[in-house]
Protein backbone atom coordinates (compact mmCIF):
# COMPACT_ATOMS: atom_id res chain seq x y z
CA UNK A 1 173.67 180.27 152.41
CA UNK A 2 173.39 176.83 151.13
CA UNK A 3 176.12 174.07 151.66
CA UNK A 4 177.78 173.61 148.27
CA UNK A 5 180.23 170.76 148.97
CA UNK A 6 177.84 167.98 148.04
CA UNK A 7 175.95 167.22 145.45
CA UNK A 8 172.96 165.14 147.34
CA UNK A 9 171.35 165.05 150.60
CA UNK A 10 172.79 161.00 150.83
CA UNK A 11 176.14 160.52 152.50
CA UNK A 12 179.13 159.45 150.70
CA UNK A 13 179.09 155.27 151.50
CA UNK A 14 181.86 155.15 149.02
CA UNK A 15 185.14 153.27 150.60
CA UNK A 16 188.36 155.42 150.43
CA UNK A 17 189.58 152.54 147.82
CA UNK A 18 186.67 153.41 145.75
CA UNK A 19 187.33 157.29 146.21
CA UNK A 20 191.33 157.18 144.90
CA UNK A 21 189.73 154.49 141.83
CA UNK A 22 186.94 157.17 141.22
CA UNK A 23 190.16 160.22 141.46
CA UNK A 24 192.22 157.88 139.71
CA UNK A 25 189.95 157.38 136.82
CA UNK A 26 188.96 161.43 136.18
CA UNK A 27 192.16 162.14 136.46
CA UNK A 28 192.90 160.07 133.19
CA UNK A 29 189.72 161.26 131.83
CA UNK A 30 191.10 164.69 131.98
CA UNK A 31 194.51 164.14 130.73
CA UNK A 32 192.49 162.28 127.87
CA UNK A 33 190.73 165.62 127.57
CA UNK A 34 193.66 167.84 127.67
CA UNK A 35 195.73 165.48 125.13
CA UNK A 36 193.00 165.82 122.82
CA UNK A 37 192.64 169.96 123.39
CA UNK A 38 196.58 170.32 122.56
CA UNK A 39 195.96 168.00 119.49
CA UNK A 40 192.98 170.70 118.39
CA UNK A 41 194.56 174.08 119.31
CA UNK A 42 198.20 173.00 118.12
CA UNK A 43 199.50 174.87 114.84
CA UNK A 44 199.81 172.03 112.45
CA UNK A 45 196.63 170.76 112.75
CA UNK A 46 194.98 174.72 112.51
CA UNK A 47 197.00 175.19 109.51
CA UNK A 48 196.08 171.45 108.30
CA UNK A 49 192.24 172.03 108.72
CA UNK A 50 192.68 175.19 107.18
CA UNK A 51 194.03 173.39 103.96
CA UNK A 52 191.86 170.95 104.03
CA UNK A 53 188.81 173.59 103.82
CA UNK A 54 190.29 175.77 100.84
CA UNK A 55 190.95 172.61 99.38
CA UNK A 56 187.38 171.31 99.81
CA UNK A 57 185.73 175.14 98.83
CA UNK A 58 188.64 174.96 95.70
CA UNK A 59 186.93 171.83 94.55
CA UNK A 60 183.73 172.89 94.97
CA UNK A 61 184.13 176.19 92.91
CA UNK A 62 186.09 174.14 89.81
CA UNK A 63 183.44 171.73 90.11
CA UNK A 64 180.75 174.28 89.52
CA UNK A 65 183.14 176.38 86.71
CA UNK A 66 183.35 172.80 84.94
CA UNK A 67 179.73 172.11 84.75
CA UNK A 68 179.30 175.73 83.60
CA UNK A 69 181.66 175.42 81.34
CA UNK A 70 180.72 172.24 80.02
CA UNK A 71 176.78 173.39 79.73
CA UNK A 72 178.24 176.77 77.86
CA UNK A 73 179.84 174.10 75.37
CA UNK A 74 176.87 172.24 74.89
CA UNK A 75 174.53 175.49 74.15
CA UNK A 76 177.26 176.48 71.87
CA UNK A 77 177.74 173.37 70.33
CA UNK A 78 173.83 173.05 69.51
CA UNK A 79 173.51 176.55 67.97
CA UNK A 80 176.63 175.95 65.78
CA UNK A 81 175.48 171.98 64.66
CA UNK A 82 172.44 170.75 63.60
CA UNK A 83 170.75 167.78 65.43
CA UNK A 84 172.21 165.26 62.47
CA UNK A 85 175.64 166.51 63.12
CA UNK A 86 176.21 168.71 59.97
CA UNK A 87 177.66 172.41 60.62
CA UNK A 88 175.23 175.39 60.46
CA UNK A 89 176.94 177.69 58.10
CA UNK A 90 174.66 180.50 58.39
CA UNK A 91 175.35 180.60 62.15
CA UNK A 92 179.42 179.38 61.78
CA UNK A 93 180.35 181.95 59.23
CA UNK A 94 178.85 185.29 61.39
CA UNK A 95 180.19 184.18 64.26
CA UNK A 96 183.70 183.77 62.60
CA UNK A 97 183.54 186.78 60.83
CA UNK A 98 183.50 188.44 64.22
CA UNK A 99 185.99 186.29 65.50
CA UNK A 100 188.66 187.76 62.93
CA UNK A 101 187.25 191.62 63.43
CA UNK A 102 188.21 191.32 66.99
CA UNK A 103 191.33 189.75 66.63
CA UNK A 104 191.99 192.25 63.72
CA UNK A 105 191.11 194.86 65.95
CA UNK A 106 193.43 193.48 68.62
CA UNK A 107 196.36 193.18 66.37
CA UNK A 108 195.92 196.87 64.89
CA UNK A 109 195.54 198.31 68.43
CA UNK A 110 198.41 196.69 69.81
CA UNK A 111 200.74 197.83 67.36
CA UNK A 112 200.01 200.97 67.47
CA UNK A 113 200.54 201.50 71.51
CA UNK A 114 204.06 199.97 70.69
CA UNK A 115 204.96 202.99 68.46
């Protein structure tokens, strides 16, 4: 079985002075390291990172529903107007025509689940 307590084949020429600095300094490297783990694994900032995500993915998603929506509008928009701006009443007056049916057809069907 192999010797596992050092590292090299060299011998330590490292003055005991040296040794407590070299302990001295890991040690505060590791508290460093600790600090920083409770910082990471403590509750508020879980819950804060957590927030921050859904916040960032909420964004994202309205960001995405307002260029869809905005794109819809356009399409719509150039259907409904010609390119100089004037309304296209053959394609306006359909299209409200069925606007009223359904809201007609709304109205009448509400009323009578209220009987």
């Amino acid at each position: 079985m192999a010797d596992t307590s050092s590292t090299s084949d060299t011998p330590d020429t490292r003055t005991p002075a040296q040794i407590e600095a070299d302990i001295k300094r890991r040690r505060e490297t590791l508290a460093e390291t600790l600090d920083e783990i409770g910082v990471r694994v403590h509750p508020k900032t879980i819950v804060g990172d957590a927030k921050a995500k859904f916040v960032s993915n909420v964004d994202h998603t309205l960001g995405r529903a307002y260029v869809g929506a905005n794109r819809l509008v356009s399409d719509v928009k150039g259907q409904l107007v010609s390119q100089e701006g004037a309304p296209r009443l053959e394609r306006i007056v359909p299209v409200a025509l069925v606007v009223v049916g359904v809201v007609g057809l709304l109205t009448v069907t509400s009323r009578r689940r209220r009987r």
